[in-house]
PDB file of N, CA and C in Angstrom:
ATOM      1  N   UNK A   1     -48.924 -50.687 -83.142  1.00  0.00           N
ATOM      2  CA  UNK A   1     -47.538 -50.325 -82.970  1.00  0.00           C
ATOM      3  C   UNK A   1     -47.439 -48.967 -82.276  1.00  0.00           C
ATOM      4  N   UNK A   2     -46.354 -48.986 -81.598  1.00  0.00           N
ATOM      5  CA  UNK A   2     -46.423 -47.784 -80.910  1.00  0.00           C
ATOM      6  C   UNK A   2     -44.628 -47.038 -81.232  1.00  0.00           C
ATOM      7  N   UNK A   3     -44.689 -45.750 -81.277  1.00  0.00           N
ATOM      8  CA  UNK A   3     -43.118 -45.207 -81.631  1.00  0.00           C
ATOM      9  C   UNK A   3     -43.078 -44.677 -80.215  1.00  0.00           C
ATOM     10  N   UNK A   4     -41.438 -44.680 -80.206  1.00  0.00           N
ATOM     11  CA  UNK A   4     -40.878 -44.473 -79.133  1.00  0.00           C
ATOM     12  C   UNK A   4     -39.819 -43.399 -79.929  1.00  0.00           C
ATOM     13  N   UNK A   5     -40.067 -42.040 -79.427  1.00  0.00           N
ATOM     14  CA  UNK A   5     -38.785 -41.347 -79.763  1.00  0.00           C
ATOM     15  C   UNK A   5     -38.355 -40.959 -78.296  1.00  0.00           C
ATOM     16  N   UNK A   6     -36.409 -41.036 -78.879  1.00  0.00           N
ATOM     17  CA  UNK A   6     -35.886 -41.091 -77.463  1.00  0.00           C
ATOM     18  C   UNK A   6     -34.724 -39.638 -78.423  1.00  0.00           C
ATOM     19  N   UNK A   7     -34.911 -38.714 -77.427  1.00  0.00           N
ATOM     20  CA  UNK A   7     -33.768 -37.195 -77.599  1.00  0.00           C
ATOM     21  C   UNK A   7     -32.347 -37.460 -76.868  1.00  0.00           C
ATOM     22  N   UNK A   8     -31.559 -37.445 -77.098  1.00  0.00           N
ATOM     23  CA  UNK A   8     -30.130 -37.404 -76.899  1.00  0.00           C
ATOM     24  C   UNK A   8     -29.503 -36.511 -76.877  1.00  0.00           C
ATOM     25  N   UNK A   9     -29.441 -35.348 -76.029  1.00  0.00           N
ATOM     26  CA  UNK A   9     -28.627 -34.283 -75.607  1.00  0.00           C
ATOM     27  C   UNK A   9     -26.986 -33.897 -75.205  1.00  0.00           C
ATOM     28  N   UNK A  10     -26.902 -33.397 -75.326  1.00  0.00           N
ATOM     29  CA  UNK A  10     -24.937 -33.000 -75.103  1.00  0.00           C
ATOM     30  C   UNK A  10     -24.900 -31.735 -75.385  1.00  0.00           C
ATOM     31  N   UNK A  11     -24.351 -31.141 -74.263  1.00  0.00           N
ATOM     32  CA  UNK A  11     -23.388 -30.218 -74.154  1.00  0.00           C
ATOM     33  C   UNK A  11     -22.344 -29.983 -73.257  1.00  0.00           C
ATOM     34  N   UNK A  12     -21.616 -28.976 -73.367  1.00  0.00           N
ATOM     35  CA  UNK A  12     -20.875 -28.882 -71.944  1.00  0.00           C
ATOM     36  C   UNK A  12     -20.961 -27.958 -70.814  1.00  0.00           C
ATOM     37  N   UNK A  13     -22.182 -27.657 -70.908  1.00  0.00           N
ATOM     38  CA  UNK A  13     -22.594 -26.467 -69.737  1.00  0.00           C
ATOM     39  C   UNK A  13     -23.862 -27.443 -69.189  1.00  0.00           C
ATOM     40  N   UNK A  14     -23.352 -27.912 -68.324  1.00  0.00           N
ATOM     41  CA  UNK A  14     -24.015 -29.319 -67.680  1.00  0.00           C
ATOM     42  C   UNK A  14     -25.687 -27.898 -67.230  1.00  0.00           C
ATOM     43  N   UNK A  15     -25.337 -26.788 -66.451  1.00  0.00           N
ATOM     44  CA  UNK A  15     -26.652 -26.248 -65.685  1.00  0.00           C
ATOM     45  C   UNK A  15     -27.620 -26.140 -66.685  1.00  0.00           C
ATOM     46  N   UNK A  16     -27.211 -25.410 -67.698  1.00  0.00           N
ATOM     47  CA  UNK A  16     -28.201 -25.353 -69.284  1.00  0.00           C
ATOM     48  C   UNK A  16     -28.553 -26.637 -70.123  1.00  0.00           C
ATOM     49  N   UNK A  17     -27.682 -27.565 -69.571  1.00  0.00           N
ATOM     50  CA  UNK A  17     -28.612 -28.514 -70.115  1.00  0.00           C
ATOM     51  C   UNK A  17     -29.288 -29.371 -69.401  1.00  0.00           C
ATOM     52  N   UNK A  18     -29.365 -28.775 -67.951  1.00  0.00           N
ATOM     53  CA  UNK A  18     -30.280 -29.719 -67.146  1.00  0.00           C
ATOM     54  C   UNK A  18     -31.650 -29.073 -67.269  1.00  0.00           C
ATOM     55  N   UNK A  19     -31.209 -27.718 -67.008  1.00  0.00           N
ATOM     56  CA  UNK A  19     -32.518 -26.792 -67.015  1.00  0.00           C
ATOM     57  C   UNK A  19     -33.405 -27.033 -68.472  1.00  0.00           C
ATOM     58  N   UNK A  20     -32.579 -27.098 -69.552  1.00  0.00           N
ATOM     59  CA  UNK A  20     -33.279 -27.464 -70.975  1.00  0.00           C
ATOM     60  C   UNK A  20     -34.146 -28.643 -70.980  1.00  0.00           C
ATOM     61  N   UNK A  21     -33.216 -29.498 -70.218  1.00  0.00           N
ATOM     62  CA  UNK A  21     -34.173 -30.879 -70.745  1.00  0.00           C
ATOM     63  C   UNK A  21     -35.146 -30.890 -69.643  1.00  0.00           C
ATOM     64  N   UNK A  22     -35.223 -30.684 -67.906  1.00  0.00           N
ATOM     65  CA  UNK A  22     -36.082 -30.080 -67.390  1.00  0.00           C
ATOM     66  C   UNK A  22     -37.145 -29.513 -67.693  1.00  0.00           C
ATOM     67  N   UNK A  23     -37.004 -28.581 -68.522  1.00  0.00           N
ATOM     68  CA  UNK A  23     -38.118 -27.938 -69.254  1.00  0.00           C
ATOM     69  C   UNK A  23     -39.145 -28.772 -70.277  1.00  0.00           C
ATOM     70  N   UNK A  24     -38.229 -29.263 -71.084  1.00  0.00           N
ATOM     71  CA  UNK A  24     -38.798 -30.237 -72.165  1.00  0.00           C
ATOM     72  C   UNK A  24     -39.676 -31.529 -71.630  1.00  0.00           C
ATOM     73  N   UNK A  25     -39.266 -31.669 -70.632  1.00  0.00           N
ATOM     74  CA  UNK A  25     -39.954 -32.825 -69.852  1.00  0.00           C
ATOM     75  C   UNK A  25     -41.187 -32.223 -69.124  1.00  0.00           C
ATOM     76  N   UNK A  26     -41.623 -31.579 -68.874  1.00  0.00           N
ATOM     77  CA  UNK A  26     -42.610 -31.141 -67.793  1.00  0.00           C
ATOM     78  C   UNK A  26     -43.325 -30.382 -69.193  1.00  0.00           C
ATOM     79  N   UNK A  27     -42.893 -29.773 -70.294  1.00  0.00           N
ATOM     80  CA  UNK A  27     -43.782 -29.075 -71.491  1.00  0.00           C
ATOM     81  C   UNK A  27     -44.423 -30.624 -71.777  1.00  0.00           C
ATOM     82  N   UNK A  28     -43.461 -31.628 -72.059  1.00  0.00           N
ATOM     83  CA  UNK A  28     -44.630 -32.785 -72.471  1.00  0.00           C
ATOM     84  C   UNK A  28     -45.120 -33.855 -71.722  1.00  0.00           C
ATOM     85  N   UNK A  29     -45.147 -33.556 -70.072  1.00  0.00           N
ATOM     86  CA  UNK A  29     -45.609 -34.054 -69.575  1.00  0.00           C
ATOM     87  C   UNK A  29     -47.160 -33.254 -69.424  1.00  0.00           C
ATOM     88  N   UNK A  30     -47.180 -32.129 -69.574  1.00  0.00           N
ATOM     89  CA  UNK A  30     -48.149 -31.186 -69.589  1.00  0.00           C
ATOM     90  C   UNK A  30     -49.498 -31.052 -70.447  1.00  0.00           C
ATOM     91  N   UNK A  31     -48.197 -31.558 -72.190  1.00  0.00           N
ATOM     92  CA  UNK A  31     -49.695 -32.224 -73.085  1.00  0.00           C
ATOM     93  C   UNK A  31     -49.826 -33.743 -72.847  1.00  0.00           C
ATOM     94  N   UNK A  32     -49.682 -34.094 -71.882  1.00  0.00           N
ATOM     95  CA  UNK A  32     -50.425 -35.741 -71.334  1.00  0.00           C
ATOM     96  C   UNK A  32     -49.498 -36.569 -72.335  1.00  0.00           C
ATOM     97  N   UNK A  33     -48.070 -36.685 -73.095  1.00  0.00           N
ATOM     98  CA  UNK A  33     -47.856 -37.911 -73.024  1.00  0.00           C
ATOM     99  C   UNK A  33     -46.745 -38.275 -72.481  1.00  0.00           C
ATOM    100  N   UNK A  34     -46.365 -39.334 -72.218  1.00  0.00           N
ATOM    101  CA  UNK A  34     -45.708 -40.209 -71.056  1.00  0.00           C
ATOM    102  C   UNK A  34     -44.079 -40.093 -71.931  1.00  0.00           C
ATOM    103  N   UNK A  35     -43.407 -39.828 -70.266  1.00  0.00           N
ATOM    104  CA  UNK A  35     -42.248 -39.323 -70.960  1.00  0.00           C
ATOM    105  C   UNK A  35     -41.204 -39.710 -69.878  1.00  0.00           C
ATOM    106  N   UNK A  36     -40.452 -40.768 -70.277  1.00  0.00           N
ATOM    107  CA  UNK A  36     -39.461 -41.641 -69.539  1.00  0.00           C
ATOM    108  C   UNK A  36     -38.021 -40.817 -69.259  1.00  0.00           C
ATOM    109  N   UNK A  37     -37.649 -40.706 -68.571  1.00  0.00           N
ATOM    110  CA  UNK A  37     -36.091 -39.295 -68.123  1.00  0.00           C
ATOM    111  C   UNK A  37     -36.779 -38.408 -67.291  1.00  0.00           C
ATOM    112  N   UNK A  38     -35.116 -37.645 -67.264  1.00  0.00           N
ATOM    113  CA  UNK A  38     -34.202 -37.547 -67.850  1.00  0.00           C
ATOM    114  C   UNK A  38     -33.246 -38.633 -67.667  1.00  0.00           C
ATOM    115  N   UNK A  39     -32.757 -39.456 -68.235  1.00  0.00           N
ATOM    116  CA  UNK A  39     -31.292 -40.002 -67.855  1.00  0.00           C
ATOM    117  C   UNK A  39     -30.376 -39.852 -68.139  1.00  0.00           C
ATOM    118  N   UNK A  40     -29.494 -40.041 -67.395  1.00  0.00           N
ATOM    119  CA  UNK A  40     -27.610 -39.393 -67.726  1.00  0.00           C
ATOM    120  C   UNK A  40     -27.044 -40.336 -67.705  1.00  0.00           C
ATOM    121  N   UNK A  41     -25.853 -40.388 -68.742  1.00  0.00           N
ATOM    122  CA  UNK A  41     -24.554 -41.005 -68.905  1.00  0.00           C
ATOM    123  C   UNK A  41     -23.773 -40.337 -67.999  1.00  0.00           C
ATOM    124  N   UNK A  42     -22.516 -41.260 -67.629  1.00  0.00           N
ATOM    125  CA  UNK A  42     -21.501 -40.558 -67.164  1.00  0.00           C
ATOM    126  C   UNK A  42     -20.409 -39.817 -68.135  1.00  0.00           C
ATOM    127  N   UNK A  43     -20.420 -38.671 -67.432  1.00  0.00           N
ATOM    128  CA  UNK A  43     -19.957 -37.599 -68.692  1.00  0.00           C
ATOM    129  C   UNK A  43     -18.670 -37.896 -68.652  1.00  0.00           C
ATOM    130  N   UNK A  44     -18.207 -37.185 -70.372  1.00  0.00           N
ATOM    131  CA  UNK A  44     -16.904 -37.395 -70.768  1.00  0.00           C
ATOM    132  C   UNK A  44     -16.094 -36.766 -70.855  1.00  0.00           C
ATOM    133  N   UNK A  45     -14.626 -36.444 -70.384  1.00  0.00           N
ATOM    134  CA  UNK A  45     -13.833 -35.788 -70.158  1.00  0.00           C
ATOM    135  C   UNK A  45     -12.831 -36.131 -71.734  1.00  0.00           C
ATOM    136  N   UNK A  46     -12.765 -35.143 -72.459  1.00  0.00           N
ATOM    137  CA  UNK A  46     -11.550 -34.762 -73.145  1.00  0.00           C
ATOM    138  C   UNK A  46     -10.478 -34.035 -72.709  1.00  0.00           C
ATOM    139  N   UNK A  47      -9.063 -34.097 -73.680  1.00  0.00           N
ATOM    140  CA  UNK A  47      -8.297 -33.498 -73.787  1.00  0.00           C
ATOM    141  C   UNK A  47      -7.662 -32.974 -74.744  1.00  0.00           C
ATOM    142  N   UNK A  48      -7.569 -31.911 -75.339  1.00  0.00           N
ATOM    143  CA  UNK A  48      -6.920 -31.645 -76.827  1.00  0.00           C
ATOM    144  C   UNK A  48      -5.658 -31.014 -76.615  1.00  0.00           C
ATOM    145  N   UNK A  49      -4.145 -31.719 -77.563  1.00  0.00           N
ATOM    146  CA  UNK A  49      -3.130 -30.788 -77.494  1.00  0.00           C
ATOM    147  C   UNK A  49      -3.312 -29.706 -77.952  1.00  0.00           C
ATOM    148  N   UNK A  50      -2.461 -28.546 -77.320  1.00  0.00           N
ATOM    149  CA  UNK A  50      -2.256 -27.146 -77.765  1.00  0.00           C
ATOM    150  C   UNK A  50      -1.051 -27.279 -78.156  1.00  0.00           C
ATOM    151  N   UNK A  51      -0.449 -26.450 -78.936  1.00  0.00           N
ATOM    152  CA  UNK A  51       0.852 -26.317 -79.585  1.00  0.00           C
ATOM    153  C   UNK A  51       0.811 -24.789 -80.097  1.00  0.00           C
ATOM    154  N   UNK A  52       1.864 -24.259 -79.417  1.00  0.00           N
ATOM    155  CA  UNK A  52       2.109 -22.554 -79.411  1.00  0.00           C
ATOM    156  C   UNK A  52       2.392 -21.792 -81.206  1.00  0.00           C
ATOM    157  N   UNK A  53       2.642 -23.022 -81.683  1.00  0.00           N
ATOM    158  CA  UNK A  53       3.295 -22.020 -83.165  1.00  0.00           C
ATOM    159  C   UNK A  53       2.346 -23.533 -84.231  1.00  0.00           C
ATOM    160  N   UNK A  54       2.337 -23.201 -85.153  1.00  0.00           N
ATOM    161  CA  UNK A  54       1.449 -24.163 -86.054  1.00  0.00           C
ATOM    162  C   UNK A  54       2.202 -25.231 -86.550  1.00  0.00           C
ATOM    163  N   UNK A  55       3.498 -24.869 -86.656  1.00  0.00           N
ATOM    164  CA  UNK A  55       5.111 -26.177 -86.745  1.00  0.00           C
ATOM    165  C   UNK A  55       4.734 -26.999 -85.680  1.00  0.00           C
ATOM    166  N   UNK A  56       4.923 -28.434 -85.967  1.00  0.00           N
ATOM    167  CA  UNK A  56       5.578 -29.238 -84.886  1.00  0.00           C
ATOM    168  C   UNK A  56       6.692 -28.661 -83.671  1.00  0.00           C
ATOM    169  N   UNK A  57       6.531 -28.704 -82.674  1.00  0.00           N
ATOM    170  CA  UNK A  57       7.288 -28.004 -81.764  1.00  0.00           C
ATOM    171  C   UNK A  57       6.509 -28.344 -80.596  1.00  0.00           C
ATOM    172  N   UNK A  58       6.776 -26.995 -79.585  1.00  0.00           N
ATOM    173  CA  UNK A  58       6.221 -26.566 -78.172  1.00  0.00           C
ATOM    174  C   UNK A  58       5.226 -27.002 -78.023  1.00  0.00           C
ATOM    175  N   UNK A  59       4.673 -28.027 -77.065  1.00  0.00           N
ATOM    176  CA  UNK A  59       3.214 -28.180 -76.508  1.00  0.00           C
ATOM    177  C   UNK A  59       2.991 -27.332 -75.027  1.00  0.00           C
ATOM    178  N   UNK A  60       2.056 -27.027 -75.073  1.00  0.00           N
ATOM    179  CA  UNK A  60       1.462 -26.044 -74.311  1.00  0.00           C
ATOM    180  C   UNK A  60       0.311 -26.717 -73.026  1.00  0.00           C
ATOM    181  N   UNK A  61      -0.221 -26.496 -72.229  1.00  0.00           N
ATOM    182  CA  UNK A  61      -0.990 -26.998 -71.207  1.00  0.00           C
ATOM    183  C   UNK A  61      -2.526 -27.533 -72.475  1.00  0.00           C
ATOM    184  N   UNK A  62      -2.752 -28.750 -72.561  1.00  0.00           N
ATOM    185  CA  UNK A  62      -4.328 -29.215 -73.342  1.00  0.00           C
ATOM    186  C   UNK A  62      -5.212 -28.353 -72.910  1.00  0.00           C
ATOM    187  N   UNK A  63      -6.349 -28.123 -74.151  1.00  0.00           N
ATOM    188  CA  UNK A  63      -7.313 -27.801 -73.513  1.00  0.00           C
ATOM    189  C   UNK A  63      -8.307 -28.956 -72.968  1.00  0.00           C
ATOM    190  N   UNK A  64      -9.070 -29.090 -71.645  1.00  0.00           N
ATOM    191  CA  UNK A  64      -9.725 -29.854 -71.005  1.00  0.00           C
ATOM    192  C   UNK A  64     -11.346 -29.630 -71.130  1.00  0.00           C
ATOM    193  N   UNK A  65     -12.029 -30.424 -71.710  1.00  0.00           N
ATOM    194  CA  UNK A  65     -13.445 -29.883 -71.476  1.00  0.00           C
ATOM    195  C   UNK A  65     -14.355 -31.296 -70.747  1.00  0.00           C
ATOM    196  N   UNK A  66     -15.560 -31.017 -70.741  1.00  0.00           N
ATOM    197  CA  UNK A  66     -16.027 -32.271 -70.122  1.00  0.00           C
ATOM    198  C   UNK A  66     -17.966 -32.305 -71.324  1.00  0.00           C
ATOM    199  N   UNK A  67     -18.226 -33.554 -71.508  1.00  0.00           N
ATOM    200  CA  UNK A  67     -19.380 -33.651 -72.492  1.00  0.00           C
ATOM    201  C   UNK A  67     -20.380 -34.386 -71.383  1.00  0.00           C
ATOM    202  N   UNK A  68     -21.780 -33.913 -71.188  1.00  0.00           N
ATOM    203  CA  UNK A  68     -22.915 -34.177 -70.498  1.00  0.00           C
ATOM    204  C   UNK A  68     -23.968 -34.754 -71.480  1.00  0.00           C
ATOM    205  N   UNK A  69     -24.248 -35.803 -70.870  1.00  0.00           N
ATOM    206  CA  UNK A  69     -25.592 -36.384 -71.962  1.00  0.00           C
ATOM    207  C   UNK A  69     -26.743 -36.550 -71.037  1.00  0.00           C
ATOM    208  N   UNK A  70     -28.029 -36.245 -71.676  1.00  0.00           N
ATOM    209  CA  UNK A  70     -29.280 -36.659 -71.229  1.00  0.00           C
ATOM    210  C   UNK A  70     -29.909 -37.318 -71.930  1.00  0.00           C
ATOM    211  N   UNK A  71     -30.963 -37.550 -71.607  1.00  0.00           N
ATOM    212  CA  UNK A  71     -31.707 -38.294 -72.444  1.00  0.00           C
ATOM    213  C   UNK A  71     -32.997 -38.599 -72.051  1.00  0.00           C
ATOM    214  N   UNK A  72     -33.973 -38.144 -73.215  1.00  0.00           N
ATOM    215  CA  UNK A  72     -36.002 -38.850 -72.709  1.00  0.00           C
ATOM    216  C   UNK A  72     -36.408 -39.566 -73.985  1.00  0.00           C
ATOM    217  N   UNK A  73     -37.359 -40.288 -73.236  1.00  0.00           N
ATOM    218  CA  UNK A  73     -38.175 -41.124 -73.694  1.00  0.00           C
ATOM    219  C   UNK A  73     -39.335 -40.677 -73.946  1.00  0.00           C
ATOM    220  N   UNK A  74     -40.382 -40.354 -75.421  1.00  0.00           N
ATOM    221  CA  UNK A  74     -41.245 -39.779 -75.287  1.00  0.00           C
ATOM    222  C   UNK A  74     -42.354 -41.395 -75.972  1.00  0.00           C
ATOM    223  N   UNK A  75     -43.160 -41.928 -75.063  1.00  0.00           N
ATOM    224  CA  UNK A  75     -43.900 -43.004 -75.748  1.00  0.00           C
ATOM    225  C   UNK A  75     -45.227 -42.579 -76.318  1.00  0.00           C
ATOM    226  N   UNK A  76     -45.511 -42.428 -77.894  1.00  0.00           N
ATOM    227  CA  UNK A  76     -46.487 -42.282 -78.374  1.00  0.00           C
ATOM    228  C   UNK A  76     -46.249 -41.165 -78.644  1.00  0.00           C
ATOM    229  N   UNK A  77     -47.690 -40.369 -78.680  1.00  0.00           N
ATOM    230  CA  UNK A  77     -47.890 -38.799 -79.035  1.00  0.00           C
ATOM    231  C   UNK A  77     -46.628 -38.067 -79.749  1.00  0.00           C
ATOM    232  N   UNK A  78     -46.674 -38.909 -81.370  1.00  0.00           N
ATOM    233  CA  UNK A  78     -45.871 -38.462 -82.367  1.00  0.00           C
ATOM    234  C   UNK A  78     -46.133 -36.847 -82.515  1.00  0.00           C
ATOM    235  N   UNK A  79     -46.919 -36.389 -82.784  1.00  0.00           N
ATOM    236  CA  UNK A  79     -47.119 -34.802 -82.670  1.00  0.00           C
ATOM    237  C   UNK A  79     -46.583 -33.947 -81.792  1.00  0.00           C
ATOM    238  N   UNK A  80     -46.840 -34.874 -80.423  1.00  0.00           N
ATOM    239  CA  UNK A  80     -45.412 -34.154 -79.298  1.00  0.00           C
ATOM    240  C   UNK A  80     -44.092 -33.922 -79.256  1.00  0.00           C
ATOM    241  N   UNK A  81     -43.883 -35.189 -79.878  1.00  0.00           N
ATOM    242  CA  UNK A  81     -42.357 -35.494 -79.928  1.00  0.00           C
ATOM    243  C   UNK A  81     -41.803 -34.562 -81.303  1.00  0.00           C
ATOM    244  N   UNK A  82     -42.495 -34.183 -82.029  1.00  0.00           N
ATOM    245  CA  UNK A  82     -42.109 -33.665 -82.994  1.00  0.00           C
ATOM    246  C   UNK A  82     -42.460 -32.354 -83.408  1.00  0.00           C
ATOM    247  N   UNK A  83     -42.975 -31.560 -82.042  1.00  0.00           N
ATOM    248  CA  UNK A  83     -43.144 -30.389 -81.526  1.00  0.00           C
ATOM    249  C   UNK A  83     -42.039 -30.407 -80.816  1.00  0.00           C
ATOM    250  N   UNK A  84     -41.951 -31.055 -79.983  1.00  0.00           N
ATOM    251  CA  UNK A  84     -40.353 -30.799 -78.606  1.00  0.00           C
ATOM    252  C   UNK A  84     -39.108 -30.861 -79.390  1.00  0.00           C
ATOM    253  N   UNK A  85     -38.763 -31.355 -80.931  1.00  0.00           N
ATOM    254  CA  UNK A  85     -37.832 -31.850 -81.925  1.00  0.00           C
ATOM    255  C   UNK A  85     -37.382 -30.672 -82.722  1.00  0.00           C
ATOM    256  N   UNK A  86     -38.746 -29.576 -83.144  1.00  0.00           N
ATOM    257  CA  UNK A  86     -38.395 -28.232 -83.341  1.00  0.00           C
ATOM    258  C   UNK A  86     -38.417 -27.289 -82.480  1.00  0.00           C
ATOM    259  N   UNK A  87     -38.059 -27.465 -80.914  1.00  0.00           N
ATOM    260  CA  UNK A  87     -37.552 -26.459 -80.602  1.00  0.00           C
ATOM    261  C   UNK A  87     -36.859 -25.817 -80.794  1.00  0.00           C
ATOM    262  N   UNK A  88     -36.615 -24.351 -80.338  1.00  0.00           N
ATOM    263  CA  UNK A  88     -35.003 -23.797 -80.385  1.00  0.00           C
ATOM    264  C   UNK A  88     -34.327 -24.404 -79.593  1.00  0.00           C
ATOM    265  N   UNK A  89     -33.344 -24.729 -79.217  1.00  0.00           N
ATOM    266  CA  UNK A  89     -32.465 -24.852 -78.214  1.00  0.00           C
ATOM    267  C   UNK A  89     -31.050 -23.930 -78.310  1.00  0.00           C
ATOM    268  N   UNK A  90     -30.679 -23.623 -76.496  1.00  0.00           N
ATOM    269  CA  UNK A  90     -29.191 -23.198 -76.825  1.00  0.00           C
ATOM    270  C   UNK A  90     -28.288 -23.326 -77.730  1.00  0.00           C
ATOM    271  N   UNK A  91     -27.199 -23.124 -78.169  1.00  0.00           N
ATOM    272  CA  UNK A  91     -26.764 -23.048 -79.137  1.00  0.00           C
ATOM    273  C   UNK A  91     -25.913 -23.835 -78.454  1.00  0.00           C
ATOM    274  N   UNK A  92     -25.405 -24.563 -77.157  1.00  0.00           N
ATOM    275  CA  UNK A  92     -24.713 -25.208 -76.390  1.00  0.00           C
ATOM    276  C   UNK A  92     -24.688 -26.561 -76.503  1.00  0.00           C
ATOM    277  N   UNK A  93     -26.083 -26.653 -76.852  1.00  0.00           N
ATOM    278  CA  UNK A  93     -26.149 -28.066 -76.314  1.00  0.00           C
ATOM    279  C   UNK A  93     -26.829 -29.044 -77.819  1.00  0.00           C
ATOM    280  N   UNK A  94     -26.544 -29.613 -78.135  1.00  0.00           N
ATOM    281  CA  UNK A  94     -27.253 -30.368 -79.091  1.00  0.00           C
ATOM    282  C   UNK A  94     -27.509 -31.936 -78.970  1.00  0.00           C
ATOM    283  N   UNK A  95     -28.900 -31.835 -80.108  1.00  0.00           N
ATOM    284  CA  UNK A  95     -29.384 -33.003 -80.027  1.00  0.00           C
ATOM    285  C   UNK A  95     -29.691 -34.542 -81.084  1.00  0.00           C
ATOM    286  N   UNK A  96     -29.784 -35.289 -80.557  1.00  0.00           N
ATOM    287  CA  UNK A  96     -29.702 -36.793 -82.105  1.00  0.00           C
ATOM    288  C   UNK A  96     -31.355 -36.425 -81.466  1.00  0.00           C
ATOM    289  N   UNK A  97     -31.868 -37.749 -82.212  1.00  0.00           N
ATOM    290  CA  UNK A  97     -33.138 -38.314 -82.467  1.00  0.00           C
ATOM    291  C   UNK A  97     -33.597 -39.562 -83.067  1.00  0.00           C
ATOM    292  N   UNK A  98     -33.817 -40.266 -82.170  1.00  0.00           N
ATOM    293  CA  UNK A  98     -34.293 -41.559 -82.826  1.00  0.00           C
ATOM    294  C   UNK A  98     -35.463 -42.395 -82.299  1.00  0.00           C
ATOM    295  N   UNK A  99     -36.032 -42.630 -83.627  1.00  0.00           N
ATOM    296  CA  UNK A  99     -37.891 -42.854 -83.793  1.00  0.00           C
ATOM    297  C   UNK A  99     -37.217 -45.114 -83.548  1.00  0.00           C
ATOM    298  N   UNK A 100     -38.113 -45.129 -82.693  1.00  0.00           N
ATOM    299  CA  UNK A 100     -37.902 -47.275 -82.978  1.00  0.00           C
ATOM    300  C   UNK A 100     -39.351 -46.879 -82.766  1.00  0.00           C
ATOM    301  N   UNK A 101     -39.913 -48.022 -83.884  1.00  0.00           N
ATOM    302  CA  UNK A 101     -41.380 -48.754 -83.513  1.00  0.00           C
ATOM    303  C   UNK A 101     -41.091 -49.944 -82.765  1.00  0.00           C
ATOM    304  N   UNK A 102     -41.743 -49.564 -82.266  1.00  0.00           N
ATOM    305  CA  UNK A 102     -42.240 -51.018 -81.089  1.00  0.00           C
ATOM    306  C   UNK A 102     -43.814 -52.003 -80.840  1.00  0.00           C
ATOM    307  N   UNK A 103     -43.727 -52.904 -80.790  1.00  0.00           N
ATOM    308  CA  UNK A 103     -45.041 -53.537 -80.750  1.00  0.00           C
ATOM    309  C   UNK A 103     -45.436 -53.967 -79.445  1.00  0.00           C
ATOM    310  N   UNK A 104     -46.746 -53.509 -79.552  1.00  0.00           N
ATOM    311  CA  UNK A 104     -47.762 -53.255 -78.202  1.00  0.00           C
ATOM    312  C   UNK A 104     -47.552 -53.944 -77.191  1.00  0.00           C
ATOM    313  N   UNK A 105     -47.431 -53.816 -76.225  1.00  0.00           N
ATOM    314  CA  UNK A 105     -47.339 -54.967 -75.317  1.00  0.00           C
ATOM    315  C   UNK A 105     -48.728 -55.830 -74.794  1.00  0.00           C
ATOM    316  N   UNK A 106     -50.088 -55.559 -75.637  1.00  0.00           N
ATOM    317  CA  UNK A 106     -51.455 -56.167 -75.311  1.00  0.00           C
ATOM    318  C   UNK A 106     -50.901 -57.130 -76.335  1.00  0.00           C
ATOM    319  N   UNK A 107     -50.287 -56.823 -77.697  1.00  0.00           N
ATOM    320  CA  UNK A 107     -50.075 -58.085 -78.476  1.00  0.00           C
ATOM    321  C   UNK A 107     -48.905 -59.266 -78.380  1.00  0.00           C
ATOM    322  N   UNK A 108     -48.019 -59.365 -77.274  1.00  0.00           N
ATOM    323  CA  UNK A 108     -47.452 -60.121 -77.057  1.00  0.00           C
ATOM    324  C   UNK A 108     -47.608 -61.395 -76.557  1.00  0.00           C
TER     325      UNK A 108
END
């Protein structure tokens, strides 16, 4: 069996989180294991009402932000993936994590 952890990134400072996961990819391409990304979603645009006084009343111009996702594939080399998992990261951008086992493809 082989694990597949795949990192899921978001923030909204799209340059810091290209450069982040950039980084993360070439650190574990570096200890030799195989590492599928970055890939991107198409990012998501919110909108939140503003309202000038805390009463129901006056709405004000929304605030607009936009959410960036990446994403790698790290196959195998559990020790890697769980070195690259405690990094620090920006305080910008955050990340999920999810481990699937998968079975070999010699045993199919």
């Amino acid at each position: 069996m082989t694990f597949v952890t795949t990192l899921t990134f978001r923030s909204g400072d799209r340059d810091v989180l290209d450069d982040t996961v950039d980084g993360l990819k070439q650190r574990v391409e570096r200890k030799g294991a195989e590492c599928k990304g970055p890939h991107q979603e198409q990012p998501e645009h919110h909108s939140v009402p503003l309202y000038s006084r805390c009463q129901p009343g006056e709405q004000i111009d929304p605030w607009n932000y936009t959410v960036y996702t990446r994403w790698l594939e790290i196959h195998g080399s559990d020790h890697i993936a769980r070195e690259v998992v405690a990094t620090d990261l920006p305080d910008s951008i955050r990340v999920e994590v999810d481990v699937e086992r998968r079975a070999s493809q010699a045993y199919r």
